[in-house]
C-alpha atoms as a PDB file:
ATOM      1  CA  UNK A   1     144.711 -57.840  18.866  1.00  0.00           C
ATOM      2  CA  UNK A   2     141.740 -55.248  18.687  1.00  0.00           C
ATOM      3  CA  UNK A   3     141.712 -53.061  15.491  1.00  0.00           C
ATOM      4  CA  UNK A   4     141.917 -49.386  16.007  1.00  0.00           C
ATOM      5  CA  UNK A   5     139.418 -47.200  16.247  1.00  0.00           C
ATOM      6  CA  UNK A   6     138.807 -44.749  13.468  1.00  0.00           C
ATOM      7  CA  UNK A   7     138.622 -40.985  14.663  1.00  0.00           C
ATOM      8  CA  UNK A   8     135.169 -40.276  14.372  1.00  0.00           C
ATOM      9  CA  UNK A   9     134.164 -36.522  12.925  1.00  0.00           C
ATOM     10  CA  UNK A  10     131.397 -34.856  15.098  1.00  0.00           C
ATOM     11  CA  UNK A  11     128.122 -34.583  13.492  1.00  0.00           C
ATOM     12  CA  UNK A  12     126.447 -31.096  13.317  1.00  0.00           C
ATOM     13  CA  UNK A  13     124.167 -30.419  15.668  1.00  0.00           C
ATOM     14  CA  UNK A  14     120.289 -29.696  14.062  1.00  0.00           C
ATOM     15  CA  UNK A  15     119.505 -26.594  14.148  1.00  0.00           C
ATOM     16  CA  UNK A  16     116.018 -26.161  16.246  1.00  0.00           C
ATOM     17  CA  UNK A  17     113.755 -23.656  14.098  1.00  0.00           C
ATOM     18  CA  UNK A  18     111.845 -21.626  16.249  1.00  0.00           C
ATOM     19  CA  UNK A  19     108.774 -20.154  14.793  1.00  0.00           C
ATOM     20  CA  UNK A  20     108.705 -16.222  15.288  1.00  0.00           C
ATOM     21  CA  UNK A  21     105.263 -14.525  14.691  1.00  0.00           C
ATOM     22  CA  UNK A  22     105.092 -11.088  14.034  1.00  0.00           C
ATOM     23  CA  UNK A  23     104.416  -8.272  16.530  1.00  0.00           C
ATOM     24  CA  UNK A  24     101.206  -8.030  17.630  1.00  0.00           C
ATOM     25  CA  UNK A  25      99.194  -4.931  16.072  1.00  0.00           C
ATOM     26  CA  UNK A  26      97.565  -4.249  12.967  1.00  0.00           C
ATOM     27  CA  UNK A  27     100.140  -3.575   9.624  1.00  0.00           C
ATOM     28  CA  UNK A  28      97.769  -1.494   7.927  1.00  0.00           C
ATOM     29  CA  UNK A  29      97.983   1.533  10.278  1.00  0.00           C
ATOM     30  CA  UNK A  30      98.895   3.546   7.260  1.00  0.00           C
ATOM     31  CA  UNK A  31     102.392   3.911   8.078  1.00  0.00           C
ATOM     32  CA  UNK A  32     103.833  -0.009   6.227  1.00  0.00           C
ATOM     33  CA  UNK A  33     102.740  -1.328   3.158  1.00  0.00           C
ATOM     34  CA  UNK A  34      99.848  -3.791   2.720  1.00  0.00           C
ATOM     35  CA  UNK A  35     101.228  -6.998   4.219  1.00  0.00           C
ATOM     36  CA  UNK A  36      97.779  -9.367   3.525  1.00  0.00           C
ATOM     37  CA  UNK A  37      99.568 -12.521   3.721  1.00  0.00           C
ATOM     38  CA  UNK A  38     101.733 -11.574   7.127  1.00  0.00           C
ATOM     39  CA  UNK A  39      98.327 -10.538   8.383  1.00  0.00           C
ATOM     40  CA  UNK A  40      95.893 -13.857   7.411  1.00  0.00           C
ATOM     41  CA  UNK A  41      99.244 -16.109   8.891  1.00  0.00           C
ATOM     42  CA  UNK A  42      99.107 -14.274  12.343  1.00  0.00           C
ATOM     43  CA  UNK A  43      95.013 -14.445  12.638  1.00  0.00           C
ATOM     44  CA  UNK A  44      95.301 -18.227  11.501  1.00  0.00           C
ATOM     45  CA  UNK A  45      97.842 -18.554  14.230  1.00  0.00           C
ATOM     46  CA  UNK A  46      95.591 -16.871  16.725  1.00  0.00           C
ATOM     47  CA  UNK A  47      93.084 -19.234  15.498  1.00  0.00           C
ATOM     48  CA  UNK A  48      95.290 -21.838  16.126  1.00  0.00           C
ATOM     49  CA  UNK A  49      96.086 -20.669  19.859  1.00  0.00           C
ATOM     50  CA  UNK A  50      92.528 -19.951  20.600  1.00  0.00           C
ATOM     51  CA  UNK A  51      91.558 -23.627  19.697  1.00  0.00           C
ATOM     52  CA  UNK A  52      94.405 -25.320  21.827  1.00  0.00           C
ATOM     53  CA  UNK A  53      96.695 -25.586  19.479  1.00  0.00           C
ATOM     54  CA  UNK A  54      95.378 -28.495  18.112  1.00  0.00           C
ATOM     55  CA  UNK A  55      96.433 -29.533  14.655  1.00  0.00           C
ATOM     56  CA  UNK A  56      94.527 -30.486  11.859  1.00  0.00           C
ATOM     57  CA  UNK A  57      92.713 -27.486  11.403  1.00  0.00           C
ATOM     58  CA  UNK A  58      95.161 -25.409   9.346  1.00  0.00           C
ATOM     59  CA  UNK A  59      93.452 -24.917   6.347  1.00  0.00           C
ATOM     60  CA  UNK A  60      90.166 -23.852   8.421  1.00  0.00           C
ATOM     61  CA  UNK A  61      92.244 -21.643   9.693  1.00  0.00           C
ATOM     62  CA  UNK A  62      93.800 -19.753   7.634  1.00  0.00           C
ATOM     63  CA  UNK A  63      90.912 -19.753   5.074  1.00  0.00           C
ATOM     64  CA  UNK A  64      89.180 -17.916   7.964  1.00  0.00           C
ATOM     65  CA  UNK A  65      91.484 -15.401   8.751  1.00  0.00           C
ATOM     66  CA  UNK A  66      91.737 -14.922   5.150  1.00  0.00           C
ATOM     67  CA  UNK A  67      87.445 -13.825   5.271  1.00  0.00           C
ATOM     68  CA  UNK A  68      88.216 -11.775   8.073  1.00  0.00           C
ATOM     69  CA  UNK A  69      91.682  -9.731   6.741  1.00  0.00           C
ATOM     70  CA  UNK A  70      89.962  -9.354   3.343  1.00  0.00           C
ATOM     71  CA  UNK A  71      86.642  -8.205   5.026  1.00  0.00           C
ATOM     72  CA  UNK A  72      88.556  -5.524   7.103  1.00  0.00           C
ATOM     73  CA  UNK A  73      90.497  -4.190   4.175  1.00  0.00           C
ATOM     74  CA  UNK A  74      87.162  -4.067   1.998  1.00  0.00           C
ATOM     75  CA  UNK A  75      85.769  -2.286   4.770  1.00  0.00           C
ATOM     76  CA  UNK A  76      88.313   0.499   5.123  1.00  0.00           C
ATOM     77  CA  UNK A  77      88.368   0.827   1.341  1.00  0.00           C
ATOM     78  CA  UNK A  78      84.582   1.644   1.630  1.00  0.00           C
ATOM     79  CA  UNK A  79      85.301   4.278   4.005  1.00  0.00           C
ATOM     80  CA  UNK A  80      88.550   6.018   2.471  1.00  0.00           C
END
């Protein structure tokens, strides 16, 4: 005779994270508060995108965008 089954609880389903980048624009229009890091992670990303999206290059990347944020704020600050 065949044992019966245990009821079997339903695992939870994994959660998919989607990335979500921020809006496209700049954050330092004067209106929001200096947001440097939000601004180097969506140039790295755009680096990212303009390569291929290939990975391996992440820390190029966002050591890049860093120059250029940082160069654009140093600018303005020049000019205030």
């Amino acid at each position: 005779m065949p044992k019966a089954k245990s009821p079997r609880t339903p695992k939870p389903k994994a959660e998919k994270k989607v990335l979500q980048m921020p809006e496209n624009g700049n954050s330092h229009n004067g209106s929001s508060p200096l947001d440097l890091e939000g601004e180097i992670r969506l140039r790295a990303y755009q680096l990212y995108v303009e390569r291929g999206s290939l990975a391996g290059f992440e820390e190029e990347d966002w050591l890049s965008a860093e120059r250029e944020v940082l160069a654009r704020y140093a600018g303005h600050s020049h000019t205030a």
